[in-house]
N, C-alpha and C. Protein backbone atom coordinates (compact mmCIF):
# COMPACT_ATOMS: atom_id res chain seq x y z
N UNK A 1 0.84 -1.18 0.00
CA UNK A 1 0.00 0.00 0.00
C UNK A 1 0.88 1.24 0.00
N UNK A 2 0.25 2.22 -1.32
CA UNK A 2 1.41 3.67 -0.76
C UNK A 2 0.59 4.44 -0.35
N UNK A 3 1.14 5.57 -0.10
CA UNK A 3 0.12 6.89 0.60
C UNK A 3 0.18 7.59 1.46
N UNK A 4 1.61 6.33 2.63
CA UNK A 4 1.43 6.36 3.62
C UNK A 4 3.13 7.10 4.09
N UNK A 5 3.21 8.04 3.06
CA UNK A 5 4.90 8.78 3.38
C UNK A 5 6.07 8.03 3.47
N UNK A 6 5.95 6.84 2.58
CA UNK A 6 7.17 6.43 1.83
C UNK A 6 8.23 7.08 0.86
N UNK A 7 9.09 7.24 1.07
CA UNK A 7 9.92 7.90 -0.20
C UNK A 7 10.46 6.84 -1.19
N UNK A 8 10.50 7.64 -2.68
CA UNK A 8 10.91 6.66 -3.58
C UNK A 8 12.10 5.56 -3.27
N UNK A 9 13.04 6.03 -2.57
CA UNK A 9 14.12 5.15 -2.27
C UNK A 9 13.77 4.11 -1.21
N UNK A 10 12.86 4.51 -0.73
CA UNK A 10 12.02 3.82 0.21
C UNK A 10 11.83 2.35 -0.72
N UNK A 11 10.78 2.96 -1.14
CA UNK A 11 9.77 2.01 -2.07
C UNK A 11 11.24 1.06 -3.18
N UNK A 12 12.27 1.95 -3.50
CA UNK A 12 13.21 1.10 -4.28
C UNK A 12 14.03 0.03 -3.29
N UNK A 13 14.08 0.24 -2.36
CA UNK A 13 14.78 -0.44 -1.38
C UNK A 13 13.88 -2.07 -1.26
N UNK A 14 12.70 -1.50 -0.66
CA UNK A 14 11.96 -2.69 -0.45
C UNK A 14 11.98 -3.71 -1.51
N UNK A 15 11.38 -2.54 -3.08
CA UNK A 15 11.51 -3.68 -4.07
C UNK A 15 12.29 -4.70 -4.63
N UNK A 16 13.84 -4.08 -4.52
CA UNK A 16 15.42 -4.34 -4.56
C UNK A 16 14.94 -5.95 -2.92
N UNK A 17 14.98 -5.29 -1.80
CA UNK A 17 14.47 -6.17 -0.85
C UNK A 17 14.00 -7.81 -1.47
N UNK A 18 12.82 -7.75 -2.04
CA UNK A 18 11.59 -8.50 -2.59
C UNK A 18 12.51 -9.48 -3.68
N UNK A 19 12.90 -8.41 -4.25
CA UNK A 19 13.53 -9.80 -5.49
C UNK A 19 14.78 -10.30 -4.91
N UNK A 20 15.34 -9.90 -4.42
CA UNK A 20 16.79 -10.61 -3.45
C UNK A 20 16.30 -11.86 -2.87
N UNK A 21 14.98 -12.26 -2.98
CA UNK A 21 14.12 -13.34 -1.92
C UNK A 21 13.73 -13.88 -2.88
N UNK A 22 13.53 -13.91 -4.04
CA UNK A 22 12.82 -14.78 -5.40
C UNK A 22 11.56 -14.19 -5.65
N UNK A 23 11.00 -12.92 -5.22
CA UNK A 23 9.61 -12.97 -5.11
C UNK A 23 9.30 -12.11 -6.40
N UNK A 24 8.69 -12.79 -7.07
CA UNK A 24 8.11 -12.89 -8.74
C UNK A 24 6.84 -11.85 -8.76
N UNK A 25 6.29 -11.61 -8.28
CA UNK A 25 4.64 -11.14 -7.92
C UNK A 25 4.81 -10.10 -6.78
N UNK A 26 4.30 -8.84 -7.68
CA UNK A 26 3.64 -7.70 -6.51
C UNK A 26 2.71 -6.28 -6.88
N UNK A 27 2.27 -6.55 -5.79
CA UNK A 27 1.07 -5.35 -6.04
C UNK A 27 1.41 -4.47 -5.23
N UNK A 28 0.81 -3.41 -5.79
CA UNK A 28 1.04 -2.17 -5.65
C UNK A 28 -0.32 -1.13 -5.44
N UNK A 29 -1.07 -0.45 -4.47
CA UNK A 29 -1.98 -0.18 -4.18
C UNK A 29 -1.94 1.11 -3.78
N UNK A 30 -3.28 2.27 -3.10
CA UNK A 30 -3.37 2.95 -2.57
C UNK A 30 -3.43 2.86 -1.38
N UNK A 31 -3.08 3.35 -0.02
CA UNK A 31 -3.84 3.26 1.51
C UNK A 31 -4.76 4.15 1.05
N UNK A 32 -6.02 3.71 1.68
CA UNK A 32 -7.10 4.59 2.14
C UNK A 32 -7.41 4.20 2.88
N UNK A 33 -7.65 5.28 4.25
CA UNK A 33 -8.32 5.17 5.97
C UNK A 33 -9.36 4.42 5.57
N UNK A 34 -9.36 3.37 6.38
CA UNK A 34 -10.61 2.61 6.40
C UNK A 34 -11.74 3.30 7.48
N UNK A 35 -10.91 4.01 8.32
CA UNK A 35 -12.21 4.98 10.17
C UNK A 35 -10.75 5.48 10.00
N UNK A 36 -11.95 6.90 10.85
CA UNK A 36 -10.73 7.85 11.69
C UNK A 36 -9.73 7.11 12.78
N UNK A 37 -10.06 6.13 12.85
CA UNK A 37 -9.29 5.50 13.64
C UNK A 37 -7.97 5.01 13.14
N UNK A 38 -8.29 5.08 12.20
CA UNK A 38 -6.38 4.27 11.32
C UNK A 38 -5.52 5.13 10.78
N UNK A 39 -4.63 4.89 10.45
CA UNK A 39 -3.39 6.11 10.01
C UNK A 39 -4.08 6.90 8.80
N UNK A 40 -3.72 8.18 8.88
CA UNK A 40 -4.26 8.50 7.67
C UNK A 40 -3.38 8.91 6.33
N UNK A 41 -4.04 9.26 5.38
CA UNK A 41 -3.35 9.01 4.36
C UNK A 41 -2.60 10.16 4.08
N UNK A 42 -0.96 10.16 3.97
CA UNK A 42 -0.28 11.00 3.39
C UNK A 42 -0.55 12.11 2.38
N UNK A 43 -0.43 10.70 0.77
CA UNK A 43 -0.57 11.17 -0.24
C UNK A 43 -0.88 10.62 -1.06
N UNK A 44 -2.07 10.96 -2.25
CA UNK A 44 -2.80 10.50 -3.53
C UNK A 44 -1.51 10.10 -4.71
N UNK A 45 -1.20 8.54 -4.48
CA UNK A 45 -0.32 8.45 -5.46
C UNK A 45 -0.75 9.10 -6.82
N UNK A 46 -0.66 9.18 -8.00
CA UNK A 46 -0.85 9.42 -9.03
C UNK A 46 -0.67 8.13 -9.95
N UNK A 47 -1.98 8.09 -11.11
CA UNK A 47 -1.66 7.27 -11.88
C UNK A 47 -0.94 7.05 -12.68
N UNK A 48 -0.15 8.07 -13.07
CA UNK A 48 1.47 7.88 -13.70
C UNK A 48 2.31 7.38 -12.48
N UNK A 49 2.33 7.83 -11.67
CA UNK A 49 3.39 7.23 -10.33
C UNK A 49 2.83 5.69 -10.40
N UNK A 50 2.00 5.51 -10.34
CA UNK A 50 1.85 3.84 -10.52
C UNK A 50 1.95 3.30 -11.59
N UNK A 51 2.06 3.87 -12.95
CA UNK A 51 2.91 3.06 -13.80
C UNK A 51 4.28 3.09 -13.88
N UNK A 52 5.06 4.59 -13.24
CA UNK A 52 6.26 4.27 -12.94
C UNK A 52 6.59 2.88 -12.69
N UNK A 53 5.84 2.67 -11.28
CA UNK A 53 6.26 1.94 -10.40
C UNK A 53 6.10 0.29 -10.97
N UNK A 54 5.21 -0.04 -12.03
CA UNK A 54 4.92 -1.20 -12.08
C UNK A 54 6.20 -1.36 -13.42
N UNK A 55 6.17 -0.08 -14.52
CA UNK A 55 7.53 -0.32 -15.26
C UNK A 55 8.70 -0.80 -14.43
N UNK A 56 8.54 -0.06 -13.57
CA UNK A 56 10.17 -0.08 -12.70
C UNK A 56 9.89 -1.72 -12.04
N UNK A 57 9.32 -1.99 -11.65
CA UNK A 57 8.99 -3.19 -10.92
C UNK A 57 9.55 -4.46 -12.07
N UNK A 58 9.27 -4.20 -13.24
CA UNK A 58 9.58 -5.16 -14.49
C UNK A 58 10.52 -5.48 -14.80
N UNK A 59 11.47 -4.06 -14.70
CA UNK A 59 12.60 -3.97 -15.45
C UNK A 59 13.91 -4.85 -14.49
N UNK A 60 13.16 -4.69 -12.86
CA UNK A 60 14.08 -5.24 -12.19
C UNK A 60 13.76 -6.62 -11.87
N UNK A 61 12.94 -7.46 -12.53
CA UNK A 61 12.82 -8.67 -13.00
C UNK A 61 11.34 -9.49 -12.14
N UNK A 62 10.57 -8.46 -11.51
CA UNK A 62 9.39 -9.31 -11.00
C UNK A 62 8.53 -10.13 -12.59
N UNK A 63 8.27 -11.02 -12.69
CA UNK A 63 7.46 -11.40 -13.53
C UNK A 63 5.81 -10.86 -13.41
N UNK A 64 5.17 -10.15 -12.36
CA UNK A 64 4.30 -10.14 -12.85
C UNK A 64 4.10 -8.64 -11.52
N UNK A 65 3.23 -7.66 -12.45
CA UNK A 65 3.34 -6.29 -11.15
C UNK A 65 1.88 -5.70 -11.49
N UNK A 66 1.20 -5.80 -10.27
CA UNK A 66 -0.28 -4.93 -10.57
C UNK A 66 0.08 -3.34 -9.65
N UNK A 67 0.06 -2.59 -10.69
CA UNK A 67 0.08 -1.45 -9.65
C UNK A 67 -0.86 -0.35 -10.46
N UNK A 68 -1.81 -0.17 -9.17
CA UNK A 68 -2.58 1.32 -9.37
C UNK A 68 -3.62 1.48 -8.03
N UNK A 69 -4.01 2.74 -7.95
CA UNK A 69 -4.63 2.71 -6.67
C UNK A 69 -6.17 1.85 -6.54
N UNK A 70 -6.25 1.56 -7.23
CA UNK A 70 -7.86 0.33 -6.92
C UNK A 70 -6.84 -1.47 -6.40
N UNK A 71 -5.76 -1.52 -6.80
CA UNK A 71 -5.28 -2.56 -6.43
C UNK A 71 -5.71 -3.03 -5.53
N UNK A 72 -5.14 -4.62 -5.01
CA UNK A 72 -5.53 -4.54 -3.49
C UNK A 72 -4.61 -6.35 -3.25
N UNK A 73 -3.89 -6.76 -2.63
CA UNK A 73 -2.84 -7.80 -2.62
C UNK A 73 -3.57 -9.16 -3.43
N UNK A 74 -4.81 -9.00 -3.55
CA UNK A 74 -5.24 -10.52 -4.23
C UNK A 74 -5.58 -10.13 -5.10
N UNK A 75 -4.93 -8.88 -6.50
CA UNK A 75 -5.81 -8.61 -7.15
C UNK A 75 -5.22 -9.50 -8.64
N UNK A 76 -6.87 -9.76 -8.94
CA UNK A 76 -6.69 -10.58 -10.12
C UNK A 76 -5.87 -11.85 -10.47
N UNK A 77 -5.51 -12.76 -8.35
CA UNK A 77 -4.82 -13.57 -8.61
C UNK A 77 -5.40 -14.68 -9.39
N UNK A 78 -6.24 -14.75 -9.35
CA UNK A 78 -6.81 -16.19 -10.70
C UNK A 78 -6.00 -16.15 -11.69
N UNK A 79 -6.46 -15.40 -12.19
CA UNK A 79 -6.06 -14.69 -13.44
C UNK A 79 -4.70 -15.27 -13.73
N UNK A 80 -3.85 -14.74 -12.97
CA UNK A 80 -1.96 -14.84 -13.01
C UNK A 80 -2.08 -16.01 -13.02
N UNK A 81 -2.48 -16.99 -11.90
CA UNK A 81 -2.30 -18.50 -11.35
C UNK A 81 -2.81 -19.32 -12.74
N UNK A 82 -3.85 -18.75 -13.38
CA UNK A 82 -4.17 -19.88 -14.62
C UNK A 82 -3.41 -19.69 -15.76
N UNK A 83 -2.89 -18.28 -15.77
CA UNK A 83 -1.94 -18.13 -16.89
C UNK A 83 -0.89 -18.88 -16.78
N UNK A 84 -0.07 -19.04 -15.51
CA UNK A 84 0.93 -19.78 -15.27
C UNK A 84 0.72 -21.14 -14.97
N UNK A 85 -0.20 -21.40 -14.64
CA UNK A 85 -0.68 -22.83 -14.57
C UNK A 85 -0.40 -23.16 -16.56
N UNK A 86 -0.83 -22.30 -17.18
CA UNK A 86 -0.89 -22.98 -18.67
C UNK A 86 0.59 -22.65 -18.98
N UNK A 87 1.15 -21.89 -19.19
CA UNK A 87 2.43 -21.69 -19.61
C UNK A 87 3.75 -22.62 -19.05
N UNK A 88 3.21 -22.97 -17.85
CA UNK A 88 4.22 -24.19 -17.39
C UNK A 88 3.91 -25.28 -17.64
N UNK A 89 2.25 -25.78 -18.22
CA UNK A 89 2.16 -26.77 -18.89
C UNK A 89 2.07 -26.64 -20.30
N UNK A 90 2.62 -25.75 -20.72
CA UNK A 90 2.86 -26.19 -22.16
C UNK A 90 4.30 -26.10 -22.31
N UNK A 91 5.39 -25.53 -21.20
CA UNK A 91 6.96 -25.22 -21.22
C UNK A 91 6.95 -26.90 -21.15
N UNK A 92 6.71 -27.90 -20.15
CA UNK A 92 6.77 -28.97 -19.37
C UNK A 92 6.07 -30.15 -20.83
N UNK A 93 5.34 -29.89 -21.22
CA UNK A 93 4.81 -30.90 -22.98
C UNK A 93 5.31 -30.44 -24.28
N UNK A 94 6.06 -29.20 -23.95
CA UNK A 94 6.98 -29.01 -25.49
C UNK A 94 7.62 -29.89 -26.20
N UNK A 95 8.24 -30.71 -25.77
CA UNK A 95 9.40 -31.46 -26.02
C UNK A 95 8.74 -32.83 -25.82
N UNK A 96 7.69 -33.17 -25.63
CA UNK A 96 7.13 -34.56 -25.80
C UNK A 96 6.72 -34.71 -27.29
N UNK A 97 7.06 -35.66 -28.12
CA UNK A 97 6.36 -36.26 -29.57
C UNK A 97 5.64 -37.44 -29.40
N UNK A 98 4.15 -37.48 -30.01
CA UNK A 98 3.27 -38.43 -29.77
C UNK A 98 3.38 -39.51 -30.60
């Protein structure tokens, strides 16, 4: 979640962080206060700042980056999981002849 007075080097650190660990997959979201009771929100990323962020996310080798402020950590995981469900079964039957 951004919003929440991260700085870019911030946010590059973590990501740099993330792939040092193998981690292939990440989203990228807005905070919005759910009640006055929870932290509140810094700042309105921008929807260019979230394609920054999902270019930048690419280039440094995540395979797969949802970023914009409707995001939300499960977003559109079907989606990814059946794509890769098929692409590793057709990497894995390439090389079989019937």
């Amino acid at each position: 979640m951004l919003g929440l007075g991260e700085t870019d080097d911030e946010l590059k650190e973590a990501m740099a962080d993330l792939r040092a660990i193998d981690v292939d997959i990440l989203t990228l979201g807005q905070y919005l206060q759910p009640t006055p009771l929870h932290l509140t929100v810094k700042e309105y990323v921008t929807p260019e700042k979230f394609a920054f962020w999902k270019e930048y996310g690419e280039s440094i080798g995540f395979r797969y980056v949802a970023s914009g402020p409707l995001v939300r950590s499960s977003y559109r995981a079907g989606e990814l999981f059946v794509k890769t469900m098929v692409k590793e079964r057709a990497k894995n039957t390439s090389g079989i002849s019937a």
